[in-house]
Protein backbone atom coordinates (compact mmCIF):
# COMPACT_ATOMS: atom_id res chain seq x y z
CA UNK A 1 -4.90 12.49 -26.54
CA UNK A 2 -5.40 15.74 -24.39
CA UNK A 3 -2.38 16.87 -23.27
CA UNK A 4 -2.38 16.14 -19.53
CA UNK A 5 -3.46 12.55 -20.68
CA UNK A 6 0.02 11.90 -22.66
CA UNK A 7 1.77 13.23 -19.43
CA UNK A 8 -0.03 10.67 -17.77
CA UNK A 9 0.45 7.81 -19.98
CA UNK A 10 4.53 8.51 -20.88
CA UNK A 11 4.37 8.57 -16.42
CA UNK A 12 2.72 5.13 -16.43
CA UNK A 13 5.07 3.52 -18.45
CA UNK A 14 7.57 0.95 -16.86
CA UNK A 15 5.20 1.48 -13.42
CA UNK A 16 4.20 -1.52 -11.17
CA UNK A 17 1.05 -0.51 -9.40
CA UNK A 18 -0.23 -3.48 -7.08
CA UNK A 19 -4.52 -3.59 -7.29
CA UNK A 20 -4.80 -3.81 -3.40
CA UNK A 21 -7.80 -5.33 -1.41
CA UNK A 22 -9.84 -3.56 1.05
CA UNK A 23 -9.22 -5.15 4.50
CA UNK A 24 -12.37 -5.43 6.39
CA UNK A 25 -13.99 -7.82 9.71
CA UNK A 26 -16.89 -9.64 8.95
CA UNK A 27 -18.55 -6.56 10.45
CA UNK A 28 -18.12 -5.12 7.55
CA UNK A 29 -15.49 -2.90 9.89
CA UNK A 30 -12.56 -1.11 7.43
CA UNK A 31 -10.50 1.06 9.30
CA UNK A 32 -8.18 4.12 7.84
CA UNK A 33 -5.48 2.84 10.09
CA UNK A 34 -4.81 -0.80 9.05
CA UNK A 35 -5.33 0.46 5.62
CA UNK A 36 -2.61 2.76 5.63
CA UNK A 37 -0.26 -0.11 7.63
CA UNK A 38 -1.11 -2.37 4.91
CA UNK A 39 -0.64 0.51 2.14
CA UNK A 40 2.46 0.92 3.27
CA UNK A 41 3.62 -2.38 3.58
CA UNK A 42 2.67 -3.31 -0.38
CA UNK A 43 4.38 -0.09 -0.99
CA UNK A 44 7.50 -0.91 0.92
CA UNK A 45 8.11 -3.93 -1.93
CA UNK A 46 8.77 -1.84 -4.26
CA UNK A 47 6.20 -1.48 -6.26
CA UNK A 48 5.34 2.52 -7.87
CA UNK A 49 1.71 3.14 -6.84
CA UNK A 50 -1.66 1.82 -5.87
CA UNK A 51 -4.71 1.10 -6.94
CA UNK A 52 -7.49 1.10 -4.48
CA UNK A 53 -11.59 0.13 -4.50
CA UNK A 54 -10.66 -1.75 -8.02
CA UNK A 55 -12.20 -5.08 -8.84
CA UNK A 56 -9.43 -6.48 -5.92
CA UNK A 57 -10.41 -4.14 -3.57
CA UNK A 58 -14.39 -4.90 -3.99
CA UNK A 59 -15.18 -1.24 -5.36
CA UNK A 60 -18.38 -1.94 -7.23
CA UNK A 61 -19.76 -3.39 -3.76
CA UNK A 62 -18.50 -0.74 -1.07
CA UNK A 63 -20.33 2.41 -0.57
CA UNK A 64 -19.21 6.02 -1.99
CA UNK A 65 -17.61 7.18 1.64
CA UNK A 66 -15.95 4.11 1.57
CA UNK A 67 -14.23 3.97 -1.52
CA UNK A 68 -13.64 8.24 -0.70
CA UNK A 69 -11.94 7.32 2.31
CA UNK A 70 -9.69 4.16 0.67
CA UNK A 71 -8.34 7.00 -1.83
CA UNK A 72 -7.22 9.27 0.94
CA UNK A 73 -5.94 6.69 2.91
CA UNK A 74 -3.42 5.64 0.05
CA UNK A 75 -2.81 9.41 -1.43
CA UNK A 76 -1.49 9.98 2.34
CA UNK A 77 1.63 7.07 1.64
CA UNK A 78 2.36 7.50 -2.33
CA UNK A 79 1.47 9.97 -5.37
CA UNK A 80 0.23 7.32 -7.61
CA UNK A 81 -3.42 6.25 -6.86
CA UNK A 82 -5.36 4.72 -8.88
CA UNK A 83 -8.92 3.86 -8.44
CA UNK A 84 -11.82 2.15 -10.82
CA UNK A 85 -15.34 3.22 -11.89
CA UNK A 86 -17.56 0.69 -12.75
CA UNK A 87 -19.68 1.23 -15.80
CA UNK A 88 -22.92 -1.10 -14.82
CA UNK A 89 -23.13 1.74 -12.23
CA UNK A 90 -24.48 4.10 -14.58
CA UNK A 91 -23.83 7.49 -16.04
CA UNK A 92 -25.37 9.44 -13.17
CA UNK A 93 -23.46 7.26 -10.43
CA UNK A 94 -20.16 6.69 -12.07
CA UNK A 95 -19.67 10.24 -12.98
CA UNK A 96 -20.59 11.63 -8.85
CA UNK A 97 -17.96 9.08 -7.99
CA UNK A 98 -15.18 9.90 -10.69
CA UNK A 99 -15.23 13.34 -9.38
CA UNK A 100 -15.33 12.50 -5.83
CA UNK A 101 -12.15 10.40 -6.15
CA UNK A 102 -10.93 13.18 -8.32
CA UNK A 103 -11.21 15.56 -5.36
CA UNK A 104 -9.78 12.99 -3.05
CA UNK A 105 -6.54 13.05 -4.74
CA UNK A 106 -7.09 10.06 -7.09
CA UNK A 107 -4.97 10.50 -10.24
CA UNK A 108 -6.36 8.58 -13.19
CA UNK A 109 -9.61 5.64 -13.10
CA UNK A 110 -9.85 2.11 -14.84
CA UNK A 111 -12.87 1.63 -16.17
CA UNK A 112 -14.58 -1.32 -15.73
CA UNK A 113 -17.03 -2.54 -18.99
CA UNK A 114 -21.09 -3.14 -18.81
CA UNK A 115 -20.87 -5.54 -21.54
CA UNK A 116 -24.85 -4.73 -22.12
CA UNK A 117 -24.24 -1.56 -23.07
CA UNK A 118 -23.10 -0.15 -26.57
CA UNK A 119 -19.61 1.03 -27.65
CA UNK A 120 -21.32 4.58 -28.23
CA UNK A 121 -22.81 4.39 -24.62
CA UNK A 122 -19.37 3.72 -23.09
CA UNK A 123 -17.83 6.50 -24.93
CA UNK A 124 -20.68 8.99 -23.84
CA UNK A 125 -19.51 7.57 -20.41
CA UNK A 126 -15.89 8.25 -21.21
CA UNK A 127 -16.92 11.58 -22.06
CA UNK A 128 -18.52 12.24 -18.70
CA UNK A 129 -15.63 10.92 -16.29
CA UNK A 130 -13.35 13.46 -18.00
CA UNK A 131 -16.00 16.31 -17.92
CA UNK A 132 -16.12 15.32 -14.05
CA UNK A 133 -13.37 14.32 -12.96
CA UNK A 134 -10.67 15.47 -15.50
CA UNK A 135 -8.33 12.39 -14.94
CA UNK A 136 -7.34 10.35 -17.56
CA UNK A 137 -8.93 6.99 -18.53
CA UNK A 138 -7.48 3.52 -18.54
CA UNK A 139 -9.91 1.12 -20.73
CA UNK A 140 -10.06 -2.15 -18.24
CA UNK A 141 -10.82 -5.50 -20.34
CA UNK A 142 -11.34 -7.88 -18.05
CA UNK A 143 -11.97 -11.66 -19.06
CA UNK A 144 -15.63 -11.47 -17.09
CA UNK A 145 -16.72 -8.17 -19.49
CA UNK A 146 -14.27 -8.59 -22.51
CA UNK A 147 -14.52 -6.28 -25.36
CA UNK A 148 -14.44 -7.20 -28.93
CA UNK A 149 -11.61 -5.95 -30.59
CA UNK A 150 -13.36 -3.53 -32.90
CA UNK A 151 -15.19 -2.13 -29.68
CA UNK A 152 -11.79 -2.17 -27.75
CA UNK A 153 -10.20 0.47 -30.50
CA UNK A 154 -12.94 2.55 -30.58
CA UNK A 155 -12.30 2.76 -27.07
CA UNK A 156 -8.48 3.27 -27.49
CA UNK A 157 -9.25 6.63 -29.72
CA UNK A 158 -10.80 8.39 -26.97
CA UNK A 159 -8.96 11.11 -26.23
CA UNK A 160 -9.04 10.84 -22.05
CA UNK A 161 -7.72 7.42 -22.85
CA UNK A 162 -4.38 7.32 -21.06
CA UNK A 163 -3.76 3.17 -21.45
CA UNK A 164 -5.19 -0.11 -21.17
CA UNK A 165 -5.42 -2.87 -18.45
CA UNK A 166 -5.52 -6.00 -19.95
CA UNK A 167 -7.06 -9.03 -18.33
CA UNK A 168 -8.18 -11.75 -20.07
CA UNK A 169 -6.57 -14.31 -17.86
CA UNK A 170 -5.83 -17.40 -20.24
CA UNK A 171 -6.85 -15.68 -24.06
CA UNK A 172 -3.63 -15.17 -24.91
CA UNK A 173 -4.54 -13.84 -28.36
CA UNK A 174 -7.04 -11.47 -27.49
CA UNK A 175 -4.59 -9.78 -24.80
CA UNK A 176 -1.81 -10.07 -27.74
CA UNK A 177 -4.36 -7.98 -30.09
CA UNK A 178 -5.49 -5.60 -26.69
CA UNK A 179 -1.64 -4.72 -26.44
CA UNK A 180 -0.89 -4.20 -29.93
CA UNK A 181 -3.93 -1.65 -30.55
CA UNK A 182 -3.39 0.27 -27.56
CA UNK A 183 0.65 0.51 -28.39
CA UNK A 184 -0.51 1.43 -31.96
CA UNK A 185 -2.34 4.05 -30.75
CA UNK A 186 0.25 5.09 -28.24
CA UNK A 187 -1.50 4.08 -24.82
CA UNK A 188 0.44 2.70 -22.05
CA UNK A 189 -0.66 -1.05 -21.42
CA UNK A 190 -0.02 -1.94 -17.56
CA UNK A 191 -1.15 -5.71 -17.49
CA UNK A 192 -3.19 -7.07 -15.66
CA UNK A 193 -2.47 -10.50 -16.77
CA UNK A 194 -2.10 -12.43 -13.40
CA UNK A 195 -1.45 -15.74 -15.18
CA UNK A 196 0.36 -14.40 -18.15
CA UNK A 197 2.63 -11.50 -16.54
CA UNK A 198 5.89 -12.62 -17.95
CA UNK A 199 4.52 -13.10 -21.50
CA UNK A 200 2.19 -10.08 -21.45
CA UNK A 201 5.39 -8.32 -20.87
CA UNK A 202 7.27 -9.74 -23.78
CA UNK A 203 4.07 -8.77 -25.94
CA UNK A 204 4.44 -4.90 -25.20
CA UNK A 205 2.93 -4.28 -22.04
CA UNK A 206 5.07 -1.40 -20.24
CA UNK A 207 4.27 -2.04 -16.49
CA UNK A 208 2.06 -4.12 -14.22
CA UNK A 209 -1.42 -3.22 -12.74
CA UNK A 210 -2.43 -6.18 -11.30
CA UNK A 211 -4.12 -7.41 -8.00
CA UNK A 212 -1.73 -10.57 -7.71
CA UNK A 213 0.35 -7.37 -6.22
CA UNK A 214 -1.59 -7.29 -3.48
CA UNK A 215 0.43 -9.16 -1.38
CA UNK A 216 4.10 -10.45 -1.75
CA UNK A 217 4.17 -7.72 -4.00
CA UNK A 218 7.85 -7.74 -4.41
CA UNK A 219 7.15 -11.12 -6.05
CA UNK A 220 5.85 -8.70 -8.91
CA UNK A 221 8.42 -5.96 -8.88
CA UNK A 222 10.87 -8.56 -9.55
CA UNK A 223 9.36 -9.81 -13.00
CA UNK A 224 9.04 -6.15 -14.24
CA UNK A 225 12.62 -5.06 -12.90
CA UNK A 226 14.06 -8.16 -14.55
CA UNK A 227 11.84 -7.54 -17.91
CA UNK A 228 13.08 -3.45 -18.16
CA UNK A 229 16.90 -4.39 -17.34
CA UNK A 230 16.89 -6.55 -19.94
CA UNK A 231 17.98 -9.52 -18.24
CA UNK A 232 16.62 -12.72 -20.13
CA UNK A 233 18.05 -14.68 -17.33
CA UNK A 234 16.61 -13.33 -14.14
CA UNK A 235 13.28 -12.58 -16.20
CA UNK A 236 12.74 -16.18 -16.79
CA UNK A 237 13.31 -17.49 -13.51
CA UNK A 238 11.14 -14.11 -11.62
CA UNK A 239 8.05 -15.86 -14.45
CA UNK A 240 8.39 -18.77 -13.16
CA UNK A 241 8.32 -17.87 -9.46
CA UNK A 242 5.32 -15.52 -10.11
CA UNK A 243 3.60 -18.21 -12.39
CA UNK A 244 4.00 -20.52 -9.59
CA UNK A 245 2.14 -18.08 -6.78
CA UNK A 246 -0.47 -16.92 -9.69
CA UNK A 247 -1.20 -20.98 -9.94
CA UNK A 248 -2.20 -21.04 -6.68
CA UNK A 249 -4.33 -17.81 -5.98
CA UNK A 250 -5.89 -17.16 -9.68
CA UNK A 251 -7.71 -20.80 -10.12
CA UNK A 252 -11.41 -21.82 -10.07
CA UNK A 253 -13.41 -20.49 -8.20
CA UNK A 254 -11.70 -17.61 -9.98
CA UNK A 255 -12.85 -14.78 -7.79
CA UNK A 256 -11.95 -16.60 -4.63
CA UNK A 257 -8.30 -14.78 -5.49
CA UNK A 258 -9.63 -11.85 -3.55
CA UNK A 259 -9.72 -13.67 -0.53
CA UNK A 260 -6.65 -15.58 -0.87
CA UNK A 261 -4.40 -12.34 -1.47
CA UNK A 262 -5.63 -11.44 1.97
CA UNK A 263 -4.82 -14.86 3.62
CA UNK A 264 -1.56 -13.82 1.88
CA UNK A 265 -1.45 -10.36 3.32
CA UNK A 266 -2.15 -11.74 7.02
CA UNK A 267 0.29 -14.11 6.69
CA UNK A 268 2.93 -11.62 5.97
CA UNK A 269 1.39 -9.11 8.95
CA UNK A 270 0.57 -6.74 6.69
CA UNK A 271 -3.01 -7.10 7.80
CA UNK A 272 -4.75 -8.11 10.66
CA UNK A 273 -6.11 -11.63 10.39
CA UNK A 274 -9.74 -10.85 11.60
CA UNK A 275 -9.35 -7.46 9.10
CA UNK A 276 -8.36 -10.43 6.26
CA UNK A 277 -11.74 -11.12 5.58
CA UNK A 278 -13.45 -10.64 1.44
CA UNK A 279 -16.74 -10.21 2.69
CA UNK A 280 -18.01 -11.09 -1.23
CA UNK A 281 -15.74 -14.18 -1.88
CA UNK A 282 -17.53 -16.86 -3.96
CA UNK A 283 -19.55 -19.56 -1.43
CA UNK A 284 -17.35 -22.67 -3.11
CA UNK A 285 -14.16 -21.40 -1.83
CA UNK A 286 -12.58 -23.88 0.83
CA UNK A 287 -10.44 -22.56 3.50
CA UNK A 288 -8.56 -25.48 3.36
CA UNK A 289 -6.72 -23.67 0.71
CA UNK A 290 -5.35 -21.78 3.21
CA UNK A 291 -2.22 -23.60 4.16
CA UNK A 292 -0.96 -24.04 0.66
CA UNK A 293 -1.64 -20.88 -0.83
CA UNK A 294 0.24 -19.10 2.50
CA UNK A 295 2.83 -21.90 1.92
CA UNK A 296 3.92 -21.22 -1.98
CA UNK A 297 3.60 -17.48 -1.40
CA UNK A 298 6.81 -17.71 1.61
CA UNK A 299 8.42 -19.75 -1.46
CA UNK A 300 8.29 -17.56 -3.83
CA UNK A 301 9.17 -14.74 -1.37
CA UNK A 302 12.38 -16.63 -0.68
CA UNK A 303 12.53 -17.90 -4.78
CA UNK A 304 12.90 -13.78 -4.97
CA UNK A 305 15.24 -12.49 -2.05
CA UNK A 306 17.98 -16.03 -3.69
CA UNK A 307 17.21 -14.01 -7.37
CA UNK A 308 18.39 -10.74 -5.45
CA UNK A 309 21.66 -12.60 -3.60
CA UNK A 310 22.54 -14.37 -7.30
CA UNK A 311 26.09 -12.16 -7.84
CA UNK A 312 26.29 -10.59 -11.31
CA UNK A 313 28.21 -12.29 -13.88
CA UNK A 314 31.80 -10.86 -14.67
CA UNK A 315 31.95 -9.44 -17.91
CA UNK A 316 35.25 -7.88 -17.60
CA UNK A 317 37.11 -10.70 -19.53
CA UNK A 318 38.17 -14.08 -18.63
């Protein structure tokens, strides 16, 4: 790894950075202002950083300006911004971009796969971001583009490579396999395991880079804090609260979680509810959903504040 790249990855390690959406009106309206509320509000959970214009925040579909001004908007609240590059955009494209966000005060990219190209075409890629941009690289392996493992180390070796996002959603051996080669290789894995947080954690990951963050974010925070203290007890029972939310907003149609982290987000006032709109949500999604997914996201709020007021045990003697 170049040096600046190991900084970045030993930084990464034990971080919780929540993939946040991009509120917009069915105008297609986004405004710097509610982003920044909203920014701030995920931020104010606890978690480390954020990740803006990533596969949550609809990057791939929102113009350059766009995603330019969604990086400003969060380097203005916290020092830790990630954003993504999409790879079906092309060299050409995905290069301008990585050193627009570069200049906008982004500080590393995930990298989202074109599963149509070759591994040798996605490291000529890799070798263009850095030349650009000059951030380092986290490898995104997302259960709609997922890499073979072979093609996933090659990947790993590259030397802007800074860590992995792993999101395969219910292949619990080929994230198991993802974390191992990127630990051998001394990445930093931040999952992005949703549905499998608690056990992606006790497979190696280091941290959390995931969109379920997007809202009720402390829900999140409280899985990793439990994982890093070491606390088997208060680990278990933060999984289960976070499994419960994640069964709720990561289910069929799968990309309809999008929209329901920003019913969640409304519901909390962190965002407007005519700005709590996903513009590109999948047609088969029923707002009827509504109720319940707002409903088990106040529980597991509450699940999380009663973990918090639990009193330490007394380990002083009897």
């Amino acid at each position: 790894m170049y040096p600046v790249v190991r900084e970045a990855a030993h930084a990464l390690r034990g971080r919780v950075i929540a993939a946040v959406a991009t509120p917009m009106t069915m105008e297609r309206e986004i405004d710097s202002a509610v982003n920044r509320e909203y920014f701030r509000g995920v931020l104010d959970s606890g978690v480390d950083g954020l990740a803006v214009a990533l596969h949550t925040g609809r990057g791939p579909m929102l113009g350059l300006p766009e995603r330019v001004g969604l990086v400003r908007d969060a380097c203005a609240l916290t020092s830790t911004v990630v954003t993504g590059v999409s790879a079906a955009a092309g060299i050409g494209s995905a290069t301008e971009w990585s050193s627009q966000a570069a200049l906008a005060g982004a500080t590393s990219l995930v990298v989202l796969a074109d599963r149509t190209r070759s591994p040798a075409w996605t490291l000529e890629l890799y070798d263009s971001l850095w030349e650009a941009s000059g951030l380092p690289l986290i490898v995104f392996d997302l259960y709609t583009a997922p890499y073979p493992l072979d093609d996933l180390r090659r990947l790993l070796d590259h030397p802007a490579v800074a860590g992995l996002k792993p999101a395969r959603l219910y292949d619990a051996i080929a994230c198991q396999n993802g974390i191992a080669a990127a630990l051998e290789r001394g990445r930093c894995v931040l999952s992005g395991e949703d549905r499998m947080l608690g056990p992606s954690l006790m497979w190696g990951a280091q941290g959390a880079l995931v969109g379920i963050a997007a809202a009720s974010a402390a829900v999140t925070t409280a899985v990793v804090s439990a994982h890093r203290s070491e606390d088997a007890e208060s680990f278990l029972r933060a999984s289960a609260i976070v499994d419960e939310l994640a069964a709720v907003t990561f289910r069929e149609p799968w990309d309809g979680y999008v929209q329901r982290m920003l019913w969640i987000a409304a519901s909390e006032g962190l965002v407007p509810s005519r700005f709590a709109v996903d513009l590109f949500r999948p047609p088969d999604l029923l707002d009827s959903e509504r109720v319940e997914v707002v409903e088990v996201a106040a529980r597991a709020r509450e699940a999380v504040r009663e973990l918090d007021r639990v009193p330490e045990k007394d380990s002083s003697g009897p």
